[in-house]
Protein backbone atom coordinates (compact mmCIF):
# COMPACT_ATOMS: atom_id res chain seq x y z
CA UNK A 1 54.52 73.01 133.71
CA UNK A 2 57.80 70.45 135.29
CA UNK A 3 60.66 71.84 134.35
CA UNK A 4 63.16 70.67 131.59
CA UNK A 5 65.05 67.95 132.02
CA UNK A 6 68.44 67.93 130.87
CA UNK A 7 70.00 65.57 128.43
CA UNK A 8 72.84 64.42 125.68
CA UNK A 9 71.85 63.67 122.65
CA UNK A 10 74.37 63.43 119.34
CA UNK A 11 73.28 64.74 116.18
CA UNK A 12 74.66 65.10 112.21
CA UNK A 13 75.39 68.56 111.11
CA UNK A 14 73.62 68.67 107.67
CA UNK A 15 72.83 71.31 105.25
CA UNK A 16 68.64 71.54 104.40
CA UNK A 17 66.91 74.37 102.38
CA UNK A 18 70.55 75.19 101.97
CA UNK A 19 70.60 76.49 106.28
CA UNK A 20 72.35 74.47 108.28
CA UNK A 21 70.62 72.33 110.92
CA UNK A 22 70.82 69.49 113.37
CA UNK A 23 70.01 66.06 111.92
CA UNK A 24 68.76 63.01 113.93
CA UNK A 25 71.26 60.34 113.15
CA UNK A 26 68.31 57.58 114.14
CA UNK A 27 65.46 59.40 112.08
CA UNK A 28 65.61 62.11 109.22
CA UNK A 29 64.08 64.58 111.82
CA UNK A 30 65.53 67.79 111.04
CA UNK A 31 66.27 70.25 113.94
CA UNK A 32 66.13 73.63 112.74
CA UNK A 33 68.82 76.85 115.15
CA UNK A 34 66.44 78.65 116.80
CA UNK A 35 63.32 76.45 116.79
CA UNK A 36 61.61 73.94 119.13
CA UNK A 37 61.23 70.91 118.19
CA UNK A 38 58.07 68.96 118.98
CA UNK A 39 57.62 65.25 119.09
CA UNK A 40 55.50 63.48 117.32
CA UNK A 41 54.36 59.86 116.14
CA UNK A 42 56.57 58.96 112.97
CA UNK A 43 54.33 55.95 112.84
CA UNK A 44 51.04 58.02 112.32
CA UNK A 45 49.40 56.05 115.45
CA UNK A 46 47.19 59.14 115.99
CA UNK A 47 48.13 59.89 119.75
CA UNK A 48 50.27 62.06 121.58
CA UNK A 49 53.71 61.05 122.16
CA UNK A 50 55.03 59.25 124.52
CA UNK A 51 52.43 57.02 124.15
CA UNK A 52 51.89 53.47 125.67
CA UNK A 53 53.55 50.64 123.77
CA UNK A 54 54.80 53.33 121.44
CA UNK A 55 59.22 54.42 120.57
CA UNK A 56 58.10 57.63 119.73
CA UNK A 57 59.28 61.03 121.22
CA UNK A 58 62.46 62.81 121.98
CA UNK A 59 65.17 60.56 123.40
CA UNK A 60 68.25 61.89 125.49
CA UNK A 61 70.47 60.28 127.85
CA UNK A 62 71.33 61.71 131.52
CA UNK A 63 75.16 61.77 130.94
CA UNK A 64 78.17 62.00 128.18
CA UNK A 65 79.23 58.84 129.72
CA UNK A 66 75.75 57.37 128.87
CA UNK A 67 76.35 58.67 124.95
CA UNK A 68 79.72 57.27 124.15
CA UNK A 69 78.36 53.71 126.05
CA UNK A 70 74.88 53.47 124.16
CA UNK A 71 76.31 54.62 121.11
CA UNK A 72 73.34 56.61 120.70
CA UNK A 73 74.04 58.71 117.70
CA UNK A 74 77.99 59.27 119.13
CA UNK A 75 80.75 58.90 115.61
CA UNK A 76 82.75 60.63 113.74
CA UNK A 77 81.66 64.46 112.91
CA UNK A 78 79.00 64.01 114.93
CA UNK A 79 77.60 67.03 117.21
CA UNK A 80 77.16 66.07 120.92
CA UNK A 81 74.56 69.11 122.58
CA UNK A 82 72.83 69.43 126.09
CA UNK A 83 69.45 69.36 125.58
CA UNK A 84 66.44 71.09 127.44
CA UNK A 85 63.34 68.65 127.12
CA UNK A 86 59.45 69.45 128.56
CA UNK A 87 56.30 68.48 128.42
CA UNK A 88 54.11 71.08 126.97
């Protein structure tokens, strides 16, 4: 197996099952402390993400600069985390 690669992502600190997790701001993906979280196809396409002509998956960008430029998920009371992602 590669190993990780590294990446900034921004998420929305919410509260589910009454535990507090890590929100997607671009989907309602919950991100659970302690947990892995596994991509898969949120439009029920029946493959394995990434897949070819597909958005799904587990996006990241290579720097903080990157974050703030993109906008990707960056405002205010937002959590900004490093991120390990892999291929399993």
């Amino acid at each position: 197996m590669p190993d990780p690669l590294l990446g900034w992502r921004g998420f929305d600190l919410v509260s589910w099952d009454g535990q507090p997790c890590l929100r997607s701001p671009a989907k309602l993906t919950v991100w659970y402390p302690g947990q892995a979280m596994k991509a898969r196809c949120s439009k029920g396409l029946g493959h394995a993400p990434p897949g070819d002509g597909c958005s799904c998956g587990i996006y990241a960008t290579a720097s903080l600069h990157d974050l703030r430029e993109w906008d990707f998920g960056v405002g205010e009371g937002t959590v900004v985390a490093l991120v390990a992602l892999a291929v399993t």
